[in-house]
Protein backbone atom coordinates (compact mmCIF):
# COMPACT_ATOMS: atom_id res chain seq x y z
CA UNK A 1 61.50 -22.50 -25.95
CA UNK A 2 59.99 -24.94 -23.06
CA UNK A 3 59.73 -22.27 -20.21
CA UNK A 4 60.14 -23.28 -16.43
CA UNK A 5 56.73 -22.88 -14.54
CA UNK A 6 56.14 -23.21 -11.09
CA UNK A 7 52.96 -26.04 -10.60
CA UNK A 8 50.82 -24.63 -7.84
CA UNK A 9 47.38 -25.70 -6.26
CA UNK A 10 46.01 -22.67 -8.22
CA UNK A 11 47.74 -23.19 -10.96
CA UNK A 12 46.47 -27.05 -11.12
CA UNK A 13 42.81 -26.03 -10.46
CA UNK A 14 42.63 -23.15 -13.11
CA UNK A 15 43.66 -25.50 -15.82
CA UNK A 16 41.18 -28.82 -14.38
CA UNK A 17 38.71 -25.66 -14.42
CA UNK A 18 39.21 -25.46 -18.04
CA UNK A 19 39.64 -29.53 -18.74
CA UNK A 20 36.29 -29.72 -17.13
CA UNK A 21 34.46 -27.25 -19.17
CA UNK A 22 36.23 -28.67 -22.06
CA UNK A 23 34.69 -32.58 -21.22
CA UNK A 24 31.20 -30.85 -19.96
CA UNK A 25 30.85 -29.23 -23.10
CA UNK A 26 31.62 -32.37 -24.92
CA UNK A 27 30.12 -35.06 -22.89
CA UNK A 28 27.16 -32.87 -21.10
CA UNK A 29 24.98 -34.24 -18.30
CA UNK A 30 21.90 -33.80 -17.59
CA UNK A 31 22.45 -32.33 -13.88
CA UNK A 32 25.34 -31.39 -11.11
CA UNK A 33 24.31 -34.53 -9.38
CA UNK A 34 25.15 -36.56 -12.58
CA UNK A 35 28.65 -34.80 -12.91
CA UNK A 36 29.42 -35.27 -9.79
CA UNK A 37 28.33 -39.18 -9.72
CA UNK A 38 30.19 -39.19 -12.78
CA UNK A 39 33.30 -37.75 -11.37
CA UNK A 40 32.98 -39.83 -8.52
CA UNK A 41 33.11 -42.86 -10.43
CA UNK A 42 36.08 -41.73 -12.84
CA UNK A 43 38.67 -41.60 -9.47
CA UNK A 44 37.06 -45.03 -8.51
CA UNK A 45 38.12 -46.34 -12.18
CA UNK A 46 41.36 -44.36 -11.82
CA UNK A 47 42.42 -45.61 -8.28
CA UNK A 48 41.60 -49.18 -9.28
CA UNK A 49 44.31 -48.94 -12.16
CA UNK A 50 46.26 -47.17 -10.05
CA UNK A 51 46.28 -49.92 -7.76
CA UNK A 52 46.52 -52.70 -10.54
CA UNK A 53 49.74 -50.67 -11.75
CA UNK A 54 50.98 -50.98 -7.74
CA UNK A 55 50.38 -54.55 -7.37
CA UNK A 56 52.52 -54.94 -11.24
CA UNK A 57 55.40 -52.74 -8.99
CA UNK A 58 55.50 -55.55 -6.75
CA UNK A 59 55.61 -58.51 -8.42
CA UNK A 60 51.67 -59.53 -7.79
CA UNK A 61 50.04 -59.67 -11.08
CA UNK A 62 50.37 -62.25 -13.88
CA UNK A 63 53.58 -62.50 -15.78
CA UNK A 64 51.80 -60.75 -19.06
CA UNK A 65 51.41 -57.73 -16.74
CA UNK A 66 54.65 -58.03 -14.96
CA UNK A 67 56.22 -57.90 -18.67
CA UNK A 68 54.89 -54.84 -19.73
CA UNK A 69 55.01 -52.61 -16.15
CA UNK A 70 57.00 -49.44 -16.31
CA UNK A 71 57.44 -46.84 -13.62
CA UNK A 72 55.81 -43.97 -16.22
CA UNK A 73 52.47 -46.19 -15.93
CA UNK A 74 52.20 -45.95 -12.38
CA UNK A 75 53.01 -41.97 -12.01
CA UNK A 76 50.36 -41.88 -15.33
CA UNK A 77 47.98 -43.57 -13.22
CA UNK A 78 48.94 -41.46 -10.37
CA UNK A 79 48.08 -38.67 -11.55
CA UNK A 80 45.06 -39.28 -13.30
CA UNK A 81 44.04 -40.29 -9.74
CA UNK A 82 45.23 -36.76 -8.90
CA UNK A 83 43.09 -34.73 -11.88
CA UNK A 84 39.85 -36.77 -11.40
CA UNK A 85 40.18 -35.45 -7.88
CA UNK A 86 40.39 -31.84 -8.97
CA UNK A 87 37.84 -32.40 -11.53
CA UNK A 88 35.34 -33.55 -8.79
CA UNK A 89 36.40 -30.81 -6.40
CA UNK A 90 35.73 -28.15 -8.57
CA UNK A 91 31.86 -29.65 -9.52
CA UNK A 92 31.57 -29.98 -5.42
CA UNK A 93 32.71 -26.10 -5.66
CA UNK A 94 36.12 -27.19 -2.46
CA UNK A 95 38.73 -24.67 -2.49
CA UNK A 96 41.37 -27.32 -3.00
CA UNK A 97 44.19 -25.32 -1.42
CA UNK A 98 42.08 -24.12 1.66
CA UNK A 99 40.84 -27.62 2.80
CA UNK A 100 44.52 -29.13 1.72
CA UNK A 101 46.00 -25.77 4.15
CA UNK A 102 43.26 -26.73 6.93
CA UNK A 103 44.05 -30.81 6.56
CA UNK A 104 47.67 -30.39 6.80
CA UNK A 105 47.22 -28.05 10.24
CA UNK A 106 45.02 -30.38 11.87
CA UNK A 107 47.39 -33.82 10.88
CA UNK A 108 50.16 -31.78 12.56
CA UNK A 109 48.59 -30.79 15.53
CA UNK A 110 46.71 -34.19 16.13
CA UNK A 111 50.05 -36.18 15.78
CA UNK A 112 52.23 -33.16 17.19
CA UNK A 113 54.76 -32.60 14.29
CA UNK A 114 56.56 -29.56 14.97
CA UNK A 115 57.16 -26.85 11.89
CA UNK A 116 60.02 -27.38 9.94
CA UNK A 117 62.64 -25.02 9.95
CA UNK A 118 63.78 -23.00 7.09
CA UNK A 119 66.58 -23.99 5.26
């Protein structure tokens, strides 16, 4: 039986931890610097279909395109957007959920959003 689990930063990085030992193992580079170029390039391939799958959402691509655009592709795209981001995180050794924690104080304090309150 399919068992509800809560998705959480952690949770995300532990298993990208274990993708990425999985596809270093199997595709090994020479160095950190190469894993990290290569990781580097992957979200640059990823945003650009990401962004092809955006334009198809709005009615900006060639009619082949248009034909065969579905809103699964563009969350698929999204969130291999998303993993190659963890993936490159955890070669550049970023506690995802600290720098996310520290990004999200300083947006909210720059622009002056006030805390939310609890429903």
């Amino acid at each position: 039986m399919l068992q509800y689990h809560l998705m959480t930063i952690k949770n995300l990085v532990d298993e990208y931890k274990f993708i990425g030992e999985f596809l270093n193992h199997h595709w090994p580079l020479k160095s950190a610097n190469q894993r990290v170029f290569a990781r580097t390039m992957k979200i640059v391939e990823e945003l650009g279909e990401l962004a092809d799958e955006i334009l198809t959402s709005m009615n900006l691509q060639r009619k082949s395109k248009l034909a065969k655009f579905t809103q699964e592709n563009v969350e698929d795209e999204f969130a291999d957007v998303m993993a190659s981001l963890l993936l490159l995180a955890i070669e550049l050794d970023i506690d995802v959920e600290k720098v996310m924690k520290k990004k999200i104080a300083y947006t909210k304090d720059r622009f002056e959003i006030e805390e939310k309150d609890d429903l």
